[in-house]
N, C-alpha and C. Protein backbone atom coordinates (compact mmCIF):
# COMPACT_ATOMS: atom_id res chain seq x y z
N UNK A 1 15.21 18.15 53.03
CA UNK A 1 16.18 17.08 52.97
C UNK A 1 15.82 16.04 54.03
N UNK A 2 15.99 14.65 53.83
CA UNK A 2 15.04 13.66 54.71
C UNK A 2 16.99 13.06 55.00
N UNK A 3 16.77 12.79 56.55
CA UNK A 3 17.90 12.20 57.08
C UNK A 3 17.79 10.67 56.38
N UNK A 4 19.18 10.21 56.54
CA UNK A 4 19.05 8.74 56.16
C UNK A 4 20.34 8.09 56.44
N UNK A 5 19.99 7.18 57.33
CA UNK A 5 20.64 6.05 58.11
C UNK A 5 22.27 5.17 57.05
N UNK A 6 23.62 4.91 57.16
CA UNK A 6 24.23 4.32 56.78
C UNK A 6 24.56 3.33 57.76
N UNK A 7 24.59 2.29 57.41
CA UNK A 7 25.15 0.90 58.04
C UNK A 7 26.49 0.29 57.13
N UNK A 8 27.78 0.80 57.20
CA UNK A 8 28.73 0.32 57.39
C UNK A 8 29.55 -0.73 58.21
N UNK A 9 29.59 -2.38 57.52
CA UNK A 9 30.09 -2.91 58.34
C UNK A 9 31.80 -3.38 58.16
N UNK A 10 32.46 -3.43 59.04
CA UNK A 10 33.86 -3.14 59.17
C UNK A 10 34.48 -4.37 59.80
N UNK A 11 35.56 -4.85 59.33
CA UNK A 11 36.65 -5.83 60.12
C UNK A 11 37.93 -5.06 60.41
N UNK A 12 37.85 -5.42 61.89
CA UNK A 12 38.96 -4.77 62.42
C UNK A 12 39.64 -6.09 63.44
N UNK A 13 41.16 -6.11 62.72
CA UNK A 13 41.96 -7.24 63.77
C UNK A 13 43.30 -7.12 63.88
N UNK A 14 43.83 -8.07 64.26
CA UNK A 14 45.13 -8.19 64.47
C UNK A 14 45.73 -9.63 64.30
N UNK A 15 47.05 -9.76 63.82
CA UNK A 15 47.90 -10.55 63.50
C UNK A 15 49.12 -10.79 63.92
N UNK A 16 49.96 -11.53 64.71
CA UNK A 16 51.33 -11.49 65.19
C UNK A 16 51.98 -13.06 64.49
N UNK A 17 52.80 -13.08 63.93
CA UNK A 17 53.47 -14.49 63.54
C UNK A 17 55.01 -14.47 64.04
N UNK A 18 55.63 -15.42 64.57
CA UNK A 18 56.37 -15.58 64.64
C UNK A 18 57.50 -15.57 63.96
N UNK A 19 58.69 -14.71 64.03
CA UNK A 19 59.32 -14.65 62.85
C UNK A 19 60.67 -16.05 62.62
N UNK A 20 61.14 -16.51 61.70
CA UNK A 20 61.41 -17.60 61.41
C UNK A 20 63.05 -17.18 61.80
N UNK A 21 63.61 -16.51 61.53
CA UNK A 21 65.34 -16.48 61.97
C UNK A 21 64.95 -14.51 62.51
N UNK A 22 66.42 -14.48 63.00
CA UNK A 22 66.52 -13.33 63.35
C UNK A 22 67.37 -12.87 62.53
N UNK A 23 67.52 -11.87 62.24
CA UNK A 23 68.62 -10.90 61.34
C UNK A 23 69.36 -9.96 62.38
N UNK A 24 70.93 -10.27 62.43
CA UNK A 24 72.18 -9.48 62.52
C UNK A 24 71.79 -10.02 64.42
N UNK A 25 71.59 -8.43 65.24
CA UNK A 25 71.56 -8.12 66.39
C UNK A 25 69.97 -7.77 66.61
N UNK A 26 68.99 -8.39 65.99
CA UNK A 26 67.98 -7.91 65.72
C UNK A 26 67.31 -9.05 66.86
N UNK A 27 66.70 -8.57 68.00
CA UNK A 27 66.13 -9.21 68.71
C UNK A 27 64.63 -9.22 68.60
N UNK A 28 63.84 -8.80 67.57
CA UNK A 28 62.61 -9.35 67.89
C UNK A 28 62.26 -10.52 67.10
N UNK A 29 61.01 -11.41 67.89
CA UNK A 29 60.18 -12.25 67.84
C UNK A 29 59.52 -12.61 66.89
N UNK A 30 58.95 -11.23 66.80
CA UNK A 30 57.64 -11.48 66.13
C UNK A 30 57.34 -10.32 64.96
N UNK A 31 56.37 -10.91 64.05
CA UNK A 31 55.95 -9.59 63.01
C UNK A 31 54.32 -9.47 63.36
N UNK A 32 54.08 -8.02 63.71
CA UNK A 32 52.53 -7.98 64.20
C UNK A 32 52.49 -6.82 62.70
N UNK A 33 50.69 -7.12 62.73
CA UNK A 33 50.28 -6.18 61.96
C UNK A 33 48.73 -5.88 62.59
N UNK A 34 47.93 -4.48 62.66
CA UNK A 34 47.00 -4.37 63.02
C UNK A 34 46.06 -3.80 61.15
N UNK A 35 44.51 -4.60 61.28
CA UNK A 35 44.32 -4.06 60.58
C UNK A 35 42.65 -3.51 60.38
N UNK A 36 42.02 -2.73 59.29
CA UNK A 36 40.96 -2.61 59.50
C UNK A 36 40.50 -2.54 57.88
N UNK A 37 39.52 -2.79 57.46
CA UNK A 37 38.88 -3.13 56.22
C UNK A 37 37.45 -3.46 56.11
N UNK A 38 36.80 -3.12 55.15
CA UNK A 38 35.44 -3.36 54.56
C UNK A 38 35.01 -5.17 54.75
N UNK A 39 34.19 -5.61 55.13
CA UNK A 39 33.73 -7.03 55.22
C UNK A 39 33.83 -7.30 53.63
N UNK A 40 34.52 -8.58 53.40
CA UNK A 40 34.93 -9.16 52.20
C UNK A 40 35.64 -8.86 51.14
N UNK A 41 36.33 -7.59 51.62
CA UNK A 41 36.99 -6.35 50.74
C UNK A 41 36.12 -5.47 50.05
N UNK A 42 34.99 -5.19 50.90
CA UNK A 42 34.09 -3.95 50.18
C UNK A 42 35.36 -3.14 50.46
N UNK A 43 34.86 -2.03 49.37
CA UNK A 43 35.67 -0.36 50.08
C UNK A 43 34.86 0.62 50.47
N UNK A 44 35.89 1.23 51.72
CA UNK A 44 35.10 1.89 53.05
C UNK A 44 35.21 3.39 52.34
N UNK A 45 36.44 3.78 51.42
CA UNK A 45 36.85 4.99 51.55
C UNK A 45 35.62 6.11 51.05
N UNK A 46 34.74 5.69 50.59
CA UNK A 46 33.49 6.53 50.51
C UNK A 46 33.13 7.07 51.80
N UNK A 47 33.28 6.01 53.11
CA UNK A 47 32.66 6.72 54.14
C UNK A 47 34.18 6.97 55.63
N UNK A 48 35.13 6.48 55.12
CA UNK A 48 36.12 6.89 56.19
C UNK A 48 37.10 7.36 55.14
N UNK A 49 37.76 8.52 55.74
CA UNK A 49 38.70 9.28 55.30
C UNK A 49 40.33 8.64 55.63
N UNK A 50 40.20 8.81 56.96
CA UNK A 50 41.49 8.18 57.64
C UNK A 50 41.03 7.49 59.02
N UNK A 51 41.99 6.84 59.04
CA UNK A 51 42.32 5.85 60.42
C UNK A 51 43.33 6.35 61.33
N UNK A 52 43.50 6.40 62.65
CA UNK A 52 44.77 6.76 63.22
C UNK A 52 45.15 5.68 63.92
N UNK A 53 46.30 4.75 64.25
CA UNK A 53 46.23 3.89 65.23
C UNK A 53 47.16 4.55 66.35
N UNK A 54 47.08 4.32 67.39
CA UNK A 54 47.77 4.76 68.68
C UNK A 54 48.63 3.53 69.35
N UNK A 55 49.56 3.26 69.47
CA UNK A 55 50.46 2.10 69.28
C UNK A 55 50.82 2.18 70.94
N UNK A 56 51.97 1.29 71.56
CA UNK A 56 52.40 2.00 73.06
C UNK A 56 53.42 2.65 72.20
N UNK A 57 53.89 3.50 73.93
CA UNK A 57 54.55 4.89 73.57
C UNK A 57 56.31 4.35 73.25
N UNK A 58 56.34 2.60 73.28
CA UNK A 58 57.34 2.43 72.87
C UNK A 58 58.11 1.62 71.61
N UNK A 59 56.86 2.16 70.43
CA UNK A 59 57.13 1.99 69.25
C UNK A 59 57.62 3.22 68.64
N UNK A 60 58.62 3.65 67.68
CA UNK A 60 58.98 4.48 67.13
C UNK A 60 57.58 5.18 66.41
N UNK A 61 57.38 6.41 66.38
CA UNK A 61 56.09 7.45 65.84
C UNK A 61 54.55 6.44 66.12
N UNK A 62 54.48 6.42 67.49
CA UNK A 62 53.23 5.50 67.98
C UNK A 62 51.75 5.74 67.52
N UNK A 63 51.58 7.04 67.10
CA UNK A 63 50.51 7.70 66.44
C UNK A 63 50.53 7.27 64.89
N UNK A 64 50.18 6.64 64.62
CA UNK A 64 50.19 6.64 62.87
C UNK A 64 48.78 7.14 62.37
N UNK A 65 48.95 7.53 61.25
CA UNK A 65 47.61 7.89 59.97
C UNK A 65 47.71 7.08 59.39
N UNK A 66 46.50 6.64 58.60
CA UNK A 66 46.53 6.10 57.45
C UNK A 66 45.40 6.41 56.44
N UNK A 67 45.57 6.74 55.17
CA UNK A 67 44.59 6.99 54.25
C UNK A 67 44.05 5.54 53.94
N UNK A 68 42.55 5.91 53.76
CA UNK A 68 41.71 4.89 53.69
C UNK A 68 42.29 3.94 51.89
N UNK A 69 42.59 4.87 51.30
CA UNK A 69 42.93 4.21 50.25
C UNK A 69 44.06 3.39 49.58
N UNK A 70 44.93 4.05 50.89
CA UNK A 70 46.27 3.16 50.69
C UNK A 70 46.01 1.75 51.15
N UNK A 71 44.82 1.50 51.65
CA UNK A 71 45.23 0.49 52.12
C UNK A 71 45.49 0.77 53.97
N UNK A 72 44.14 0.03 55.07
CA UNK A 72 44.75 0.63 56.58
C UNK A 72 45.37 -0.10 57.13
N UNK A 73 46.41 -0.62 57.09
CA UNK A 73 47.39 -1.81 57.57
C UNK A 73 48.73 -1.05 58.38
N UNK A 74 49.12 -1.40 59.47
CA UNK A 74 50.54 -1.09 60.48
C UNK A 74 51.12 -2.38 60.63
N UNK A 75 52.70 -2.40 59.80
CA UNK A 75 53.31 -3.66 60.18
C UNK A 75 54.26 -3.26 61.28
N UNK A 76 54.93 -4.10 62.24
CA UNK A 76 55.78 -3.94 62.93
C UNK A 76 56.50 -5.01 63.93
N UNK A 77 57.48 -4.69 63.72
CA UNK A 77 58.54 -5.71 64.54
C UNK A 77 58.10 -5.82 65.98
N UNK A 78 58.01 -7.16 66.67
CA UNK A 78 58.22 -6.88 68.17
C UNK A 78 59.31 -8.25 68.45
């Protein structure tokens, strides 16, 4: 069996927008999302299974998974 090299290339970023009104008692700002994906929308899930993101420890369940096929996107309020 002869080894052989994969070159996977990947976009990985982030997004925060400002959110336009607030709802009720709802004090945040902003809508962030972190994300990661195939350059131009190739798909990765042939070669990544899952993603984990590690958030601070003061987002509700700061550890997330994500299956490569759902789609690897974390939205969240700040």
């Amino acid at each position: 069996m002869s080894a052989k090299n994969v070159v996977v290339s990947l976009e990985l970023g982030h997004r925060a927008t400002v959110r336009k009104q607030r709802v009720g008692t709802d004090m945040y700002t902003h809508d962030w999302e972190i994300y990661i994906h195939g350059v131009c929308g190739s798909r990765v899930d042939a070669f990544i299974e899952k993603v984990i993101f590690t958030l601070h420890k003061s987002f509700p369940k700061p550890r997330r998974g994500k299956c490569v096929k759902e789609g690897v996107k974390v939205c969240e309020k700040m």
